[in-house]
Protein backbone atom coordinates (compact mmCIF):
# COMPACT_ATOMS: atom_id res chain seq x y z
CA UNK A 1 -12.72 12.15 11.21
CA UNK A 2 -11.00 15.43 12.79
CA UNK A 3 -7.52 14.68 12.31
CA UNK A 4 -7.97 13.67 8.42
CA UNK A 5 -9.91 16.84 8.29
CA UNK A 6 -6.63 18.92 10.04
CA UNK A 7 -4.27 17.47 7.97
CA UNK A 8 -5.56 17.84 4.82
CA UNK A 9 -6.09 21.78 5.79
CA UNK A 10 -2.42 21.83 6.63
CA UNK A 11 -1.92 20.23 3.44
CA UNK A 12 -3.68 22.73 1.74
CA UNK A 13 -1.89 25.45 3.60
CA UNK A 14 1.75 24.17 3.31
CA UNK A 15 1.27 22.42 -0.21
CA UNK A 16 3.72 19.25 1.87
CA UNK A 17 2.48 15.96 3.45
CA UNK A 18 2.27 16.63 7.39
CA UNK A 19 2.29 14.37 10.37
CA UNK A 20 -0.20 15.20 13.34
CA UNK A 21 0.56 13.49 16.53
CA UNK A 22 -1.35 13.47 19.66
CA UNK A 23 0.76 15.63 22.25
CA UNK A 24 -0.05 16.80 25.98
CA UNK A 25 1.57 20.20 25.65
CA UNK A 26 0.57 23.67 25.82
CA UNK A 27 -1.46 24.31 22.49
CA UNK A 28 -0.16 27.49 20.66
CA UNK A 29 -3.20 27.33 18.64
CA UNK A 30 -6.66 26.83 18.83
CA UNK A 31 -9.63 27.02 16.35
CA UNK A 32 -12.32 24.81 14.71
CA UNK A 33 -11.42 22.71 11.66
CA UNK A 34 -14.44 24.28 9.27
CA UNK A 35 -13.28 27.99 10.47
CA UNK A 36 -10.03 26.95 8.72
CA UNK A 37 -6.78 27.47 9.69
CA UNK A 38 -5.43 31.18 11.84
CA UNK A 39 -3.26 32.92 8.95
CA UNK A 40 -0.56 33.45 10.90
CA UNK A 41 -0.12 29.58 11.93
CA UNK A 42 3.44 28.18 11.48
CA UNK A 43 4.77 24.39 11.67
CA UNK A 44 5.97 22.54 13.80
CA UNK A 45 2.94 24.10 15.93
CA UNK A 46 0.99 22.73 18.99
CA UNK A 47 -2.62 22.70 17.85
CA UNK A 48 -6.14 22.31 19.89
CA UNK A 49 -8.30 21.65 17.14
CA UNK A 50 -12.36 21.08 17.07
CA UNK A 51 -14.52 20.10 15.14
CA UNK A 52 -17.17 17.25 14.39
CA UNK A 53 -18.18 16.73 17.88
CA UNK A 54 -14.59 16.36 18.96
CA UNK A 55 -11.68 18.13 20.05
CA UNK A 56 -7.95 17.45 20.25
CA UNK A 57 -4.42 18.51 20.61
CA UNK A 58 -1.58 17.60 18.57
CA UNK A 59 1.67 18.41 17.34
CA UNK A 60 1.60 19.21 13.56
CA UNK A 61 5.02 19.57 11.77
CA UNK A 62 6.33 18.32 8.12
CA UNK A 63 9.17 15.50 8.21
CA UNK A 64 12.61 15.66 7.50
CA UNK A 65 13.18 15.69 3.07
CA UNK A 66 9.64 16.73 2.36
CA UNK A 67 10.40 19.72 0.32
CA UNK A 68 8.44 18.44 -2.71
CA UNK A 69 5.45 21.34 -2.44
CA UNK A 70 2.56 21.69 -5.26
CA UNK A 71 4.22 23.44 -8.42
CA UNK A 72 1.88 27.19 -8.23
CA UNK A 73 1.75 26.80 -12.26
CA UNK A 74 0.03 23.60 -12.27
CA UNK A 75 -2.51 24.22 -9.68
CA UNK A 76 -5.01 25.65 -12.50
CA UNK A 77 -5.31 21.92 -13.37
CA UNK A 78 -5.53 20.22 -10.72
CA UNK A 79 -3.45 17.70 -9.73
CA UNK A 80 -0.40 18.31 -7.03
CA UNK A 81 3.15 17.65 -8.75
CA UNK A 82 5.64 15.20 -6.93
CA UNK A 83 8.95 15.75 -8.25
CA UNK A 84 12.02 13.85 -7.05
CA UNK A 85 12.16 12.23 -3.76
CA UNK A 86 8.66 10.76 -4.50
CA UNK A 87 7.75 9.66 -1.16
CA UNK A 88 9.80 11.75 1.33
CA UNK A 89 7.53 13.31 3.81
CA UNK A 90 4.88 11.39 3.33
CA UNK A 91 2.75 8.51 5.00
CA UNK A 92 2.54 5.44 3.78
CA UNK A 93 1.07 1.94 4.95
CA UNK A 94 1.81 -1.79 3.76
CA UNK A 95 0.11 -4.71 4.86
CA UNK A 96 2.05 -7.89 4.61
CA UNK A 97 4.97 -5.56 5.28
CA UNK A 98 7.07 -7.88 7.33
CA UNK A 99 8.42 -10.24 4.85
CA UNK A 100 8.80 -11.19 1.27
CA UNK A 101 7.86 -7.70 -1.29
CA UNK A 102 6.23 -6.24 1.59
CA UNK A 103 9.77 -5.71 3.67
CA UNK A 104 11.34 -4.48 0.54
CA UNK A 105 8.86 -2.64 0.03
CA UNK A 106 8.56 -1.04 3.93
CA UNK A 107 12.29 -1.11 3.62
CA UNK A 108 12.73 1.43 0.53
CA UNK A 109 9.88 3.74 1.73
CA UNK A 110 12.02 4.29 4.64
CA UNK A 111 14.86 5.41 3.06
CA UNK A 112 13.31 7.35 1.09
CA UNK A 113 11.80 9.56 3.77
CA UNK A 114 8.66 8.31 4.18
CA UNK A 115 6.79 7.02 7.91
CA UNK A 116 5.68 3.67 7.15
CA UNK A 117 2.91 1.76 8.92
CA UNK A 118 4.09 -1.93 8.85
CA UNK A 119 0.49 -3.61 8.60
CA UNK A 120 0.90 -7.60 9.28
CA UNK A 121 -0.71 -10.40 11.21
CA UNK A 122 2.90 -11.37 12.26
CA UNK A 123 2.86 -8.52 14.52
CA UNK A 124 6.34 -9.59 15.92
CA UNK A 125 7.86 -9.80 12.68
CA UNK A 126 6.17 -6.22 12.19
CA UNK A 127 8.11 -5.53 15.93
CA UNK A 128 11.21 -6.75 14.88
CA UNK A 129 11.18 -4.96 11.08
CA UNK A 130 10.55 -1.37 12.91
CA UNK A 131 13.10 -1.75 15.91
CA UNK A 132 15.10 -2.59 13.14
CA UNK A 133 14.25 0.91 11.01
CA UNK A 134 13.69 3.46 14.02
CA UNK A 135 11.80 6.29 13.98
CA UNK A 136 9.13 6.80 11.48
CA UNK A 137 8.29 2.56 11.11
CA UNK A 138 5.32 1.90 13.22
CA UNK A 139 3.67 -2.08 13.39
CA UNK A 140 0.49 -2.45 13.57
CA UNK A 141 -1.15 -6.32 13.76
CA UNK A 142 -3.92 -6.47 11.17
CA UNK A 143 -5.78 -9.23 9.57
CA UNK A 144 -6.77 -8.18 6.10
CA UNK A 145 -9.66 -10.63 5.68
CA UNK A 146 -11.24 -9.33 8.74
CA UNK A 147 -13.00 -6.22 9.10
CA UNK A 148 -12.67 -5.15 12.75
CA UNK A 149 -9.42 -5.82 12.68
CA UNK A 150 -8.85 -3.70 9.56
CA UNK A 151 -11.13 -0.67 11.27
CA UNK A 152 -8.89 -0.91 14.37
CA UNK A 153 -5.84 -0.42 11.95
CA UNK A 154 -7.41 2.36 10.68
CA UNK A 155 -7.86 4.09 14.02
CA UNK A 156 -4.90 3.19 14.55
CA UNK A 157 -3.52 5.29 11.54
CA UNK A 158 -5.45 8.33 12.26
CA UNK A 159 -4.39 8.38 15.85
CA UNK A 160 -0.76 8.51 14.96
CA UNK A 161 -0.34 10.31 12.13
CA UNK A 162 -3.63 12.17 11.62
CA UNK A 163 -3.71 10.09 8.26
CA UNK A 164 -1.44 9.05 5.23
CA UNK A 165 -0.70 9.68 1.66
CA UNK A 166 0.25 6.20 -0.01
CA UNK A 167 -1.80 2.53 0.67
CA UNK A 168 0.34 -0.95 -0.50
CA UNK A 169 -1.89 -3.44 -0.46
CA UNK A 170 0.54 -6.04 -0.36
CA UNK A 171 -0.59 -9.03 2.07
CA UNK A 172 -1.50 -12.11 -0.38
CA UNK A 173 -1.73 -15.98 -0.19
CA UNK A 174 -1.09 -18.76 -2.17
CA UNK A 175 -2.74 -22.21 -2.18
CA UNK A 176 -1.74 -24.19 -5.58
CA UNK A 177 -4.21 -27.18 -6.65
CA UNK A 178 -5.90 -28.95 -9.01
CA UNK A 179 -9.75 -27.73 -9.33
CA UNK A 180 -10.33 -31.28 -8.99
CA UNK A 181 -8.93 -31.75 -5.61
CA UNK A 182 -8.70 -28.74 -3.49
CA UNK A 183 -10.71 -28.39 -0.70
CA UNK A 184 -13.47 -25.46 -0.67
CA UNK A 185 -11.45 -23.92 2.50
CA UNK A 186 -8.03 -23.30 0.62
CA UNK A 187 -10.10 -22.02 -2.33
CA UNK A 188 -12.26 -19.25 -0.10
CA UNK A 189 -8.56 -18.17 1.72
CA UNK A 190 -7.18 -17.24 -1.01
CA UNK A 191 -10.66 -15.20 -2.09
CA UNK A 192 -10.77 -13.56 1.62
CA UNK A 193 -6.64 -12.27 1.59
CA UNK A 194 -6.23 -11.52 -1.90
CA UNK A 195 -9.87 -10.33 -3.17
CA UNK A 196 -11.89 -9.88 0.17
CA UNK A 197 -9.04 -7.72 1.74
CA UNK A 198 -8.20 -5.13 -0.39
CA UNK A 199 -12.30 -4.49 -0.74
CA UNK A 200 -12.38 -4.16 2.76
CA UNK A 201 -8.70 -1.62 3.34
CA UNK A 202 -9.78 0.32 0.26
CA UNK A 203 -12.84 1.00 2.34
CA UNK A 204 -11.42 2.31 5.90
CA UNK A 205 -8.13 3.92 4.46
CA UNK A 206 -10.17 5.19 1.55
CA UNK A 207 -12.13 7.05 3.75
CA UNK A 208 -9.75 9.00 5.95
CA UNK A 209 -8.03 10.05 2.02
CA UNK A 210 -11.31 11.20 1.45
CA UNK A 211 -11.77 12.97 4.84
CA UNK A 212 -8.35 14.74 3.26
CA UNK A 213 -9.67 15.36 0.19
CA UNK A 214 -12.01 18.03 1.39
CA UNK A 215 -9.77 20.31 3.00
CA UNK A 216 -6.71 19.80 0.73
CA UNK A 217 -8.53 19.32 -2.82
CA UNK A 218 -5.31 19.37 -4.74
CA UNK A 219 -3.37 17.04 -3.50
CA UNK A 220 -3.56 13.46 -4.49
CA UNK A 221 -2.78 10.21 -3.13
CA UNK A 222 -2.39 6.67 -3.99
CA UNK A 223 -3.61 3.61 -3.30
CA UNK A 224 -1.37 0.46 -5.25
CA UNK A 225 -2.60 -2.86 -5.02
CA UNK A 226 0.51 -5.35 -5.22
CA UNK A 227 -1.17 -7.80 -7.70
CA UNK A 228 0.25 -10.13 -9.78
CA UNK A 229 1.10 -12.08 -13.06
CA UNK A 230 -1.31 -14.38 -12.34
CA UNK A 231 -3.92 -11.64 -12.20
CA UNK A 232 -2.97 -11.10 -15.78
CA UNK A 233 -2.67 -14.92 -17.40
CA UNK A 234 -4.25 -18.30 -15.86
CA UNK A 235 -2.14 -20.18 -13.89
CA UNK A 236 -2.28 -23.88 -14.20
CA UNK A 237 -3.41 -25.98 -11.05
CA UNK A 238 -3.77 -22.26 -9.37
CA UNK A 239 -6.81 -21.66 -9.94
CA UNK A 240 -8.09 -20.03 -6.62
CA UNK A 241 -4.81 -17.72 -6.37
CA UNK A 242 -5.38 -16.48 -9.96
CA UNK A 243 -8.95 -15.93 -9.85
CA UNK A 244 -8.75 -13.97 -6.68
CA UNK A 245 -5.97 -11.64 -8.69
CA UNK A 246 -8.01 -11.40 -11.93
CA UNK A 247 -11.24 -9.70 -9.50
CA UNK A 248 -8.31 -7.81 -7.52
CA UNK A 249 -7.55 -6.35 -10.91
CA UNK A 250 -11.40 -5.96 -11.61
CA UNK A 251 -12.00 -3.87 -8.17
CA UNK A 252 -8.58 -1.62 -8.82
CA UNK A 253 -10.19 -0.78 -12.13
CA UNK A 254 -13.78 -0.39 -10.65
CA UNK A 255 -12.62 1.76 -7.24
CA UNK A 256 -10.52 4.11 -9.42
CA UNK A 257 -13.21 5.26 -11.12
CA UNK A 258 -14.69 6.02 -8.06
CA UNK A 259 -12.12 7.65 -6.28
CA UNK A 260 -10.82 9.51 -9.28
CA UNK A 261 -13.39 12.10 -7.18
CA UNK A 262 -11.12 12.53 -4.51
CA UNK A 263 -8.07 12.77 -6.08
CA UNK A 264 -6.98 9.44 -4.98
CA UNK A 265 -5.03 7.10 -7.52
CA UNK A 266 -6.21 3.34 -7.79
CA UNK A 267 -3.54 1.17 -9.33
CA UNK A 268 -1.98 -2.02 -9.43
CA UNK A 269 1.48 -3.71 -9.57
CA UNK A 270 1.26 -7.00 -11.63
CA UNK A 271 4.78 -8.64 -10.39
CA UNK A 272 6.19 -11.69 -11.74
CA UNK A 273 7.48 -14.52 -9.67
CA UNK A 274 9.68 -13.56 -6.34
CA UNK A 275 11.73 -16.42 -6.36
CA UNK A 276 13.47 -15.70 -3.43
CA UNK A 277 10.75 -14.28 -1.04
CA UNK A 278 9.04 -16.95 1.50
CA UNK A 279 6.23 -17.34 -0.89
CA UNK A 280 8.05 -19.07 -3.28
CA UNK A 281 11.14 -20.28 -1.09
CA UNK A 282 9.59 -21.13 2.34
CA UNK A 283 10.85 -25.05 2.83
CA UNK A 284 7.52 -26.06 3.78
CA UNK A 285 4.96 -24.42 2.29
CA UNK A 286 6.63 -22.33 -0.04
CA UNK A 287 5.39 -22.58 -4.04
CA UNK A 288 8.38 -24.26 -4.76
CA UNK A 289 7.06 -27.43 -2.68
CA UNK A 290 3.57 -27.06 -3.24
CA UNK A 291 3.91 -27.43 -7.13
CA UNK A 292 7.18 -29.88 -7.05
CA UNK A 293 4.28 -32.33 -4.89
CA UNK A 294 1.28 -31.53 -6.89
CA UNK A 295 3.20 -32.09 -10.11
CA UNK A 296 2.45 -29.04 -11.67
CA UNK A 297 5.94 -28.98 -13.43
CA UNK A 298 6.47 -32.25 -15.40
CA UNK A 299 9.69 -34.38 -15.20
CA UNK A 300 10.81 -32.20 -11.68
CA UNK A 301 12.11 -34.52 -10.08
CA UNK A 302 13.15 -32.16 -6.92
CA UNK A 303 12.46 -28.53 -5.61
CA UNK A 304 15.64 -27.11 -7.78
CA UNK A 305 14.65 -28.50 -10.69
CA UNK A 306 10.86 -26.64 -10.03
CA UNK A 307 12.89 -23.10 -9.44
CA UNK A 308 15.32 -24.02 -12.54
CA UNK A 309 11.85 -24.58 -14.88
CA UNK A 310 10.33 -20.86 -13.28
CA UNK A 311 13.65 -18.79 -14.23
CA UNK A 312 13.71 -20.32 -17.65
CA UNK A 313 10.35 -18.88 -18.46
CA UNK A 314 11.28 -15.44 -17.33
CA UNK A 315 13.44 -13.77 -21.31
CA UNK A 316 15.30 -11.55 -18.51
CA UNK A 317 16.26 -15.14 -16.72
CA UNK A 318 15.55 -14.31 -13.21
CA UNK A 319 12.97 -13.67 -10.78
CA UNK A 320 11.33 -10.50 -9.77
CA UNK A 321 13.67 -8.31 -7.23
CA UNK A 322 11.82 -5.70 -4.56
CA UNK A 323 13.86 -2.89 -6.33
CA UNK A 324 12.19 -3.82 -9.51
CA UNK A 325 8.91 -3.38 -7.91
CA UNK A 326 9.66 0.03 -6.42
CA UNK A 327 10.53 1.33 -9.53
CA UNK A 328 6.95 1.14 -10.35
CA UNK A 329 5.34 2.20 -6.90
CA UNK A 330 7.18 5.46 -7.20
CA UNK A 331 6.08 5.93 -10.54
CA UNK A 332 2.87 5.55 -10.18
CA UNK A 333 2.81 7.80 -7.25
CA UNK A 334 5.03 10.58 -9.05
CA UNK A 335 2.64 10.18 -12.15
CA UNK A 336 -0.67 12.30 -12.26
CA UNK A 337 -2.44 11.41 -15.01
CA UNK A 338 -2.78 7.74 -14.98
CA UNK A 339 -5.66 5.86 -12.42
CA UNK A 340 -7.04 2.22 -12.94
CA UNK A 341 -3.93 0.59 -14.28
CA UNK A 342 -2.12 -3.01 -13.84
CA UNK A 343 1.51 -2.58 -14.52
CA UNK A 344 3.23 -5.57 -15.54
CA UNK A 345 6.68 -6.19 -14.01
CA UNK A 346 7.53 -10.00 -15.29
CA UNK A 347 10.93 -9.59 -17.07
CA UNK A 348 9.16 -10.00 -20.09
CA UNK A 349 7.23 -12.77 -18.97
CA UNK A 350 3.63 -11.39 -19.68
CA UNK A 351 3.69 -8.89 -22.56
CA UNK A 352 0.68 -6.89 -23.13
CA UNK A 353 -1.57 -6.38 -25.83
CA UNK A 354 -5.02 -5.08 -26.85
């Protein structure tokens, strides 16, 4: 992986997230990625680069707002310090980015400064989101349970950017139903997007942070699984959804102490119900219907009273906002000392204890 390799030398150089994109002009520099980089090299710069069997030219400069360099009195231990303006600068990429937490999400990385990869099988939703943003949103179509297609959005990364700093794994599904009666098809979707998946992006975008890692070995990045209450408590008559959220919680815990190697943070958001996000509200198959017709709240006698029964059980009485969420991805990417986590953010609704 060349471009992985370049950027996380210009990392290293610069001490600030850079974006490599393929150009066709003149290089003003040339050299091989294991030489290193020329010492008198300056960004924005045109760069032929080789290395690996490969060779390239891009365009390497830092973004607009990413003035948030590695603190010189904390490099002796280790890990790069992100200050304010968490994310400005940097690359990130969200699958199920074009609706429900994953807009919100896409949405507030943007304004904070970062390029965001909008990952989503509703590529023209993904479209549509981007136009919307401008510059630094690109879509990309992706089907999380599927491995080629997650490679290809991989690729797709590297040849844009050069590589990224920040993973959401945000895409999930929900199929509510009584162990009794669901059918063995609902049960294994929900195991292939909300288990299977992040397995299989960990993998191809864990790889090009590693390909970082060995040119830039103090700066960190972040990988945040958008998990669930549900990963944290049983749900009743959602089995399949839960079960798929406890192992997500299980493999967050599990890669982290695997990754911890390359400097790369594994953690995960454990939201509590977005009530107003399709999931929940989506007049068809949205939770709301699903559990008003399987009867999973007694007495409901319509969708209302299903949505009136959730907010009660939330002390704060509502349901999870986006902004609530982002509170905790830009802590735990601002943090540097915590890996392997599932942060609760229920309103109360799930309280921790050992």
């Amino acid at each position: 992986m060349l471009l992985p390799q370049l950027r996380g030398a210009l990392i290293e150089r610069f001490g600030l997230p850079v974006i490599v994109e393929p150009s066709e002009d003149e290089p003003t520099a040339t050299f091989t990625v294991e030489d290193g980089l020329p010492e008198g090299l300056t960004l924005p710069a045109i760069i032929k680069v080789a290395g690996d069997g490969e060779e390239q030219v891009v365009r390497a400069d830092v973004l607009a707002g990413a003035l948030h360099a590695i603190d010189p009195r904390l490099k002796e231990a280790g890990w790069a310090v992100r200050r304010s303006g968490v994310v400005a600068g940097r690359v990130a990429l969200v699958t199920g980015g074009a609706q429900g937490f994953g807009e919100e999400i896409v949405r507030a990385l943007h304004a904070s400064g970062a390029w965001v990869f909008i990952a989503d099988l509703n590529l023209d939703g993904a479209e549509k989101l981007a136009a919307e943003l401008g510059q630094r949103a690109t879509p990309v179509k992706v089907n999380v349970a599927d491995e080629e297609s997650v490679e290809q959005m991989a690729r797709t990364v590297v040849e844009t950017t050069g590589g990224l700093d920040l993973v959401v794994s945000n895409a999930g599904i929900a199929r509510a139903g009584s162990v009794l009666e669901q059918s063995l098809a609902e049960f294994e979707l929900s195991t292939d997007v909300n288990y299977v998946a992040f397995f299989l992006v960990t993998k191809h975008l864990g790889r090009i942070l590693r390909e970082q890692h060995r040119f830039a070995p103090e700066w960190s990045t972040d990988i945040i699984q958008i998990n669930s209450k549900s990963g944290l408590e049983g749900s009743n008559r959602n089995g399949a959804y839960a079960g798929s959220k406890f192992g997500g919680i299980g493999l967050v815990q599990s890669f982290a102490l695997e990754l911890v190697d390359y400097r790369i943070k594994v953690n995960a958001i454990c939201p509590g119900n977005f009530l107003d996000g399709p999931l929940w509200s989506d007049p068809v198959k949205g939770l709301f219907v699903q559990y008003w017709r399987s009867g999973k709240v007694p007495g409901a006698q319509s969708v209302e009273d299903v949505r009136r029964h959730y907010e009660s059980k939330v002390p704060m009485r509502r349901g999870t906002f986006g902004a609530d969420v982002m509170k905790a991805v830009y802590y735990l990417v601002e943090q540097e000392y915590e890996t392997g986590q599932a942060v609760p953010v229920t309103g109360g609704q799930v309280m921790l204890s050992s």
